[in-house]
N, C-alpha and C. Protein backbone atom coordinates (compact mmCIF):
# COMPACT_ATOMS: atom_id res chain seq x y z
N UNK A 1 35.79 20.48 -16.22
CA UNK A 1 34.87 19.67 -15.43
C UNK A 1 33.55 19.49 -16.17
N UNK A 2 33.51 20.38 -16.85
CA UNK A 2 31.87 20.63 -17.51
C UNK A 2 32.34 19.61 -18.66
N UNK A 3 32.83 19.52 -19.74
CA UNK A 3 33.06 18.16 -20.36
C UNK A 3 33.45 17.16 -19.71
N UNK A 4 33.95 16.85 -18.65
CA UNK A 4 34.12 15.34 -18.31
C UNK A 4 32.28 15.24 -17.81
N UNK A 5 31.78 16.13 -17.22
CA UNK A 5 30.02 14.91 -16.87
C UNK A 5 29.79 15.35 -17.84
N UNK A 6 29.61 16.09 -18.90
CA UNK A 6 28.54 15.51 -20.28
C UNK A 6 29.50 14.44 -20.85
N UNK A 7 30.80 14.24 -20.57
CA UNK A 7 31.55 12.66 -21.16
C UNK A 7 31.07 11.27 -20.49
N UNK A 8 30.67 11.54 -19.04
CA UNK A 8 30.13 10.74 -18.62
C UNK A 8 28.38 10.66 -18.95
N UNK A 9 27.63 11.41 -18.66
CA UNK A 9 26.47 11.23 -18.94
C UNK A 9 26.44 10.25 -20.23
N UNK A 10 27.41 10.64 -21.52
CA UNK A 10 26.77 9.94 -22.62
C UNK A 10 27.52 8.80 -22.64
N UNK A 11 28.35 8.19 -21.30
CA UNK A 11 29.27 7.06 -21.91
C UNK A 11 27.92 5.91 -20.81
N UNK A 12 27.29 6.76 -19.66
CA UNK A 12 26.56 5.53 -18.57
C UNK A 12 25.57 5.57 -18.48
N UNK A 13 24.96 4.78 -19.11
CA UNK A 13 23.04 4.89 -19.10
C UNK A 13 22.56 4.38 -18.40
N UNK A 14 22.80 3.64 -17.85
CA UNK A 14 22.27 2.76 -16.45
C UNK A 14 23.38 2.95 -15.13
N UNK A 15 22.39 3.24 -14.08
CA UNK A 15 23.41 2.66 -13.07
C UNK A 15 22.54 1.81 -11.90
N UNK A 16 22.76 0.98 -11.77
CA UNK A 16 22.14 0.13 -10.43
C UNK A 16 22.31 -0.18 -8.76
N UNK A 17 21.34 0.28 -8.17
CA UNK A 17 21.62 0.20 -6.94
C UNK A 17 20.63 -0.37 -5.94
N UNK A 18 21.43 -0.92 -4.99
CA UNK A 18 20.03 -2.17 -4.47
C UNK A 18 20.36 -1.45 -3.14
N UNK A 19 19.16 -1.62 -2.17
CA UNK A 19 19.01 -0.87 -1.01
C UNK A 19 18.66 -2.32 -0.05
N UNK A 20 18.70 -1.89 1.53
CA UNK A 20 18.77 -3.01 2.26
C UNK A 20 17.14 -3.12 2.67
N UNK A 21 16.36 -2.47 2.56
CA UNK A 21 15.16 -2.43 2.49
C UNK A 21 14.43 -2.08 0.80
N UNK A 22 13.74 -3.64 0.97
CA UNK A 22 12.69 -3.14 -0.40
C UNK A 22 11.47 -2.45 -0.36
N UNK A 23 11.46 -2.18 0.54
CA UNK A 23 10.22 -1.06 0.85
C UNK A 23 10.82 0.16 0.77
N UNK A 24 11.56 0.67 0.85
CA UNK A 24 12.36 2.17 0.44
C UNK A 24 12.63 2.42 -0.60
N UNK A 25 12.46 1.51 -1.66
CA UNK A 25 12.79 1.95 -2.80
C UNK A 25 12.70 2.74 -3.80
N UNK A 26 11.35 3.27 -3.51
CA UNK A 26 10.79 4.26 -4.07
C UNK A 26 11.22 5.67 -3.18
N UNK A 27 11.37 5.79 -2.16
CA UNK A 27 12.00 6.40 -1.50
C UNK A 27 13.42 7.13 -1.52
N UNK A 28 14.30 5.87 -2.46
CA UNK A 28 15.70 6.23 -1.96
C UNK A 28 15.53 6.78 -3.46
N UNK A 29 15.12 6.21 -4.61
CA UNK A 29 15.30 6.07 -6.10
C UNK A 29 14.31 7.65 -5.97
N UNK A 30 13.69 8.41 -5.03
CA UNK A 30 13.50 10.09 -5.55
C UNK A 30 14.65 10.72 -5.27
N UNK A 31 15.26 10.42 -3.91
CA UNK A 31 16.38 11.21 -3.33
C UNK A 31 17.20 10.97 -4.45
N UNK A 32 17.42 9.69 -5.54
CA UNK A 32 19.24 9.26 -6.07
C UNK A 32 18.34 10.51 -7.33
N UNK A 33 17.16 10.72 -7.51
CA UNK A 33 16.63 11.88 -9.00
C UNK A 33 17.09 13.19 -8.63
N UNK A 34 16.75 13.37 -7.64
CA UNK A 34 17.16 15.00 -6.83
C UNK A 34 18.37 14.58 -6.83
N UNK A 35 19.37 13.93 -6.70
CA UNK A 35 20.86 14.06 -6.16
C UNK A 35 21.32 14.46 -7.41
N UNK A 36 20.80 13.32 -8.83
CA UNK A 36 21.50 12.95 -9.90
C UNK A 36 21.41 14.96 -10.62
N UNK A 37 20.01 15.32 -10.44
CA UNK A 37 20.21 16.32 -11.10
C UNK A 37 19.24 16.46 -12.22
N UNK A 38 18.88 17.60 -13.14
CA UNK A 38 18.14 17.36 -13.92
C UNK A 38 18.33 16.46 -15.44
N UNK A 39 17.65 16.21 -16.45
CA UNK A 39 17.99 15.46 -17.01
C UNK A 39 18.29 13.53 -16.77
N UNK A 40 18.06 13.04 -15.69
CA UNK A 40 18.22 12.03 -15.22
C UNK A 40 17.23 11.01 -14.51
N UNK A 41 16.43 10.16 -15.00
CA UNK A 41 15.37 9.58 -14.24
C UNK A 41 15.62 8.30 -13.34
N UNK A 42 14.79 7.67 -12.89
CA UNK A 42 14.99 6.99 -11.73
C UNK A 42 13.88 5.56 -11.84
N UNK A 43 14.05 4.51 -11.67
CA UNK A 43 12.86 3.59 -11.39
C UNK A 43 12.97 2.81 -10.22
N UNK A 44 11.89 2.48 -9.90
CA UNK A 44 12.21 1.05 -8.68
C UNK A 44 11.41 -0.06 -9.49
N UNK A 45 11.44 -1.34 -8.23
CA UNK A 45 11.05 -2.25 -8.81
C UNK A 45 9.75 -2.63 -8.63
N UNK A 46 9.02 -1.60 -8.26
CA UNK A 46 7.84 -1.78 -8.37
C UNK A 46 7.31 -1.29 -9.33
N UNK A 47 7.63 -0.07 -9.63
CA UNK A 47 7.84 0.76 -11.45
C UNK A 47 7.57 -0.04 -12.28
N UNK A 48 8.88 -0.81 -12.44
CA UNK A 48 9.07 -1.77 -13.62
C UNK A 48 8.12 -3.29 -13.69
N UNK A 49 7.40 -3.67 -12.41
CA UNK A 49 6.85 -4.74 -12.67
C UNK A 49 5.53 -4.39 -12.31
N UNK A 50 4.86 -3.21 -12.76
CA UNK A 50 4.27 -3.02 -12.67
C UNK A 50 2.63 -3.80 -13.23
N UNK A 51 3.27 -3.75 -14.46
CA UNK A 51 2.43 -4.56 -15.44
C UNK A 51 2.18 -6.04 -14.94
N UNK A 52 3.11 -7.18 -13.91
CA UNK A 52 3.29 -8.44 -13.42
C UNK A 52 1.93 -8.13 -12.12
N UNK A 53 2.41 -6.80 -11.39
CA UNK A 53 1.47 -7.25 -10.39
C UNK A 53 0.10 -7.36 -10.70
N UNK A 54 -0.46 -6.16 -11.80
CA UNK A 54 -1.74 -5.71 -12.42
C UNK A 54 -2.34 -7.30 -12.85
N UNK A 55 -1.39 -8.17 -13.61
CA UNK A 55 -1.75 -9.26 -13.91
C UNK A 55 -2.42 -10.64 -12.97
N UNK A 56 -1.16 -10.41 -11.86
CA UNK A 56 -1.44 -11.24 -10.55
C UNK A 56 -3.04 -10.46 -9.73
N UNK A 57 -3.14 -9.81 -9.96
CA UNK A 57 -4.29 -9.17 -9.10
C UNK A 57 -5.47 -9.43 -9.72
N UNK A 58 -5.49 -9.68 -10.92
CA UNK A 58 -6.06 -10.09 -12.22
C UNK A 58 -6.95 -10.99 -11.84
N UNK A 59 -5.98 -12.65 -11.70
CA UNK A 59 -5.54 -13.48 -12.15
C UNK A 59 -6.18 -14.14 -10.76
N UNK A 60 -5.88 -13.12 -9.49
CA UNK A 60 -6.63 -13.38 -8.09
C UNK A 60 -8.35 -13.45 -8.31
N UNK A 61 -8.65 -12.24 -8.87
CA UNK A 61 -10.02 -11.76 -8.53
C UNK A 61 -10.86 -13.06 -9.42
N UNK A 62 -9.97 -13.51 -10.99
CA UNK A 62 -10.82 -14.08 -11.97
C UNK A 62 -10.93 -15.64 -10.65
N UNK A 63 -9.73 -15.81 -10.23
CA UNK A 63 -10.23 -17.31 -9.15
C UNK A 63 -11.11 -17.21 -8.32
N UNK A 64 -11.17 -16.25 -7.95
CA UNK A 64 -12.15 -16.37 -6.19
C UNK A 64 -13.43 -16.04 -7.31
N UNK A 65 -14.08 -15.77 -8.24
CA UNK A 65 -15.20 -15.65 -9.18
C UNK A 65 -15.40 -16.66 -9.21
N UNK A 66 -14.12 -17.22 -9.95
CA UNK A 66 -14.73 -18.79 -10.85
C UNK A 66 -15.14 -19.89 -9.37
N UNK A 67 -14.15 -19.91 -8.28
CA UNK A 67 -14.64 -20.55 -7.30
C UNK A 67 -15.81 -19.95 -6.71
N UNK A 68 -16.01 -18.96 -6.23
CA UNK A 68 -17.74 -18.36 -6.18
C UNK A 68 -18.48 -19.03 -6.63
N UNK A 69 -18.49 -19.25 -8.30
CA UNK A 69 -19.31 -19.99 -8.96
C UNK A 69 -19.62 -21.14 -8.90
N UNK A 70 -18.61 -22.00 -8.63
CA UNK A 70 -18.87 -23.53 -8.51
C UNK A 70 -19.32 -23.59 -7.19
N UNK A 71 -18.95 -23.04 -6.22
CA UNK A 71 -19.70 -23.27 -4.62
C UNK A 71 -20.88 -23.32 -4.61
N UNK A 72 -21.25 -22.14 -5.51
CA UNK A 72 -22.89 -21.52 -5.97
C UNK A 72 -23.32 -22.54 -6.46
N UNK A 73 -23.57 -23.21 -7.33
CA UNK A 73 -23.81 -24.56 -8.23
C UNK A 73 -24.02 -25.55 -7.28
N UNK A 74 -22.69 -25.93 -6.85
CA UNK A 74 -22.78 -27.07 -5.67
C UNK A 74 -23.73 -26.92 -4.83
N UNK A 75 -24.09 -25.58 -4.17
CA UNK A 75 -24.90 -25.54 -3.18
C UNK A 75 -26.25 -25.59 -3.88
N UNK A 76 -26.44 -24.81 -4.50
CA UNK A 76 -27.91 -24.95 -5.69
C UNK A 76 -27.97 -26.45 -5.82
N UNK A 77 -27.23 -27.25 -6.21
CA UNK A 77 -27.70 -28.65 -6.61
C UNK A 77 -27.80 -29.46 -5.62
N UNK A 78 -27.60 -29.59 -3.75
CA UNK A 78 -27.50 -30.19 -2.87
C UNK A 78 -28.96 -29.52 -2.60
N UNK A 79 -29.34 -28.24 -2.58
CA UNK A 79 -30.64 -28.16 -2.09
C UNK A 79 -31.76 -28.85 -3.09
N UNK A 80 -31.60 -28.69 -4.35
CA UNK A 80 -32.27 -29.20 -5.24
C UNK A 80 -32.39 -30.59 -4.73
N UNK A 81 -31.59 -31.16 -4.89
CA UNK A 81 -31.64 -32.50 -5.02
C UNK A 81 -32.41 -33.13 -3.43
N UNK A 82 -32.63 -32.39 -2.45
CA UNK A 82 -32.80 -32.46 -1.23
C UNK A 82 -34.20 -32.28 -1.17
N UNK A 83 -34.68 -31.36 -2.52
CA UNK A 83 -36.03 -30.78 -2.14
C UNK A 83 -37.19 -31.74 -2.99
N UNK A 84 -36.55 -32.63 -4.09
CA UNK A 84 -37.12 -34.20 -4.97
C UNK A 84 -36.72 -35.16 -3.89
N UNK A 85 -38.02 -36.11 -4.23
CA UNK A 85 -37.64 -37.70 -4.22
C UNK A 85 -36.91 -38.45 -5.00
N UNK A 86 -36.42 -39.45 -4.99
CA UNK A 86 -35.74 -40.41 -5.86
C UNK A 86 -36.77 -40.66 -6.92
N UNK A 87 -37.93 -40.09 -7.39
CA UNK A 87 -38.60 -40.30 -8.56
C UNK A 87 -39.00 -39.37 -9.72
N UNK A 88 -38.53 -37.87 -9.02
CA UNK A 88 -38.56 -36.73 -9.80
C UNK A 88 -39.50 -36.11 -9.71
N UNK A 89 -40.18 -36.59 -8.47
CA UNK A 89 -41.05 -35.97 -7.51
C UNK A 89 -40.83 -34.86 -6.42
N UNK A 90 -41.33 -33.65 -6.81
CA UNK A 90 -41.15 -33.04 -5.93
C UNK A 90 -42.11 -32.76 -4.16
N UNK A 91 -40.96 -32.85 -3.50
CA UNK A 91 -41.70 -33.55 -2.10
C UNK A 91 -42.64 -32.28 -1.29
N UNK A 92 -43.21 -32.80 -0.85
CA UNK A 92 -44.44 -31.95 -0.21
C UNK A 92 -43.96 -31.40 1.28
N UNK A 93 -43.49 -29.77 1.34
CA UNK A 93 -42.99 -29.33 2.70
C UNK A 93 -44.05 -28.93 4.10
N UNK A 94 -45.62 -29.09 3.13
CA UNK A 94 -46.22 -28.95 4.49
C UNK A 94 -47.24 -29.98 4.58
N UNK A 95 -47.87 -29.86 5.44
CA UNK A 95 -48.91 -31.48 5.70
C UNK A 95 -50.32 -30.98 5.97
N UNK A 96 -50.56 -30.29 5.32
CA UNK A 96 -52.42 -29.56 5.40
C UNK A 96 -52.93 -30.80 4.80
């Protein structure tokens, strides 16, 4: 018995298993590490795309900046332009 699983260990390097919830996955993939035994690791798919989400989160924060910025601008240049005359005159807010 003891040579057939070290015959298996070195013939199956992967094995794959999909669960009916993707939120357990990390969950089921500790229990399949404890089942498998020592010597044997485990990933989910949050593991592995790890690096995709880091990017997307990225990729979020750099938009809502860059749009920050242009709102900022827009609004800066509507008051500006609100606070001149059509001659590049700037208009007088009180009447002493």
């Amino acid at each position: 018995m003891r040579n057939a699983c070290s015959v298996w260990a070195i013939l199956i390097s992967v094995i794959e298993f999909k669960v009916d919830d993707i939120d357990k996955a990390d969950v089921v993939s500790r229990q399949l590490e404890g089942a498998a035994g020592k010597g044997f690791m485990t990933t989910n798919w949050k593991e592995q795309n790890q690096a995709l989400f880091h990017a997307l989160n990225m990729e979020r924060l750099v938009t809502y900046i860059t749009v920050g910025l242009i709102v900022f601008v827009a609004a800066l240049n509507i008051l500006i332009s609100l606070n001149y005359d059509g001659h590049g005159k700037k208009l007088r807010t009180s009447r002493c």
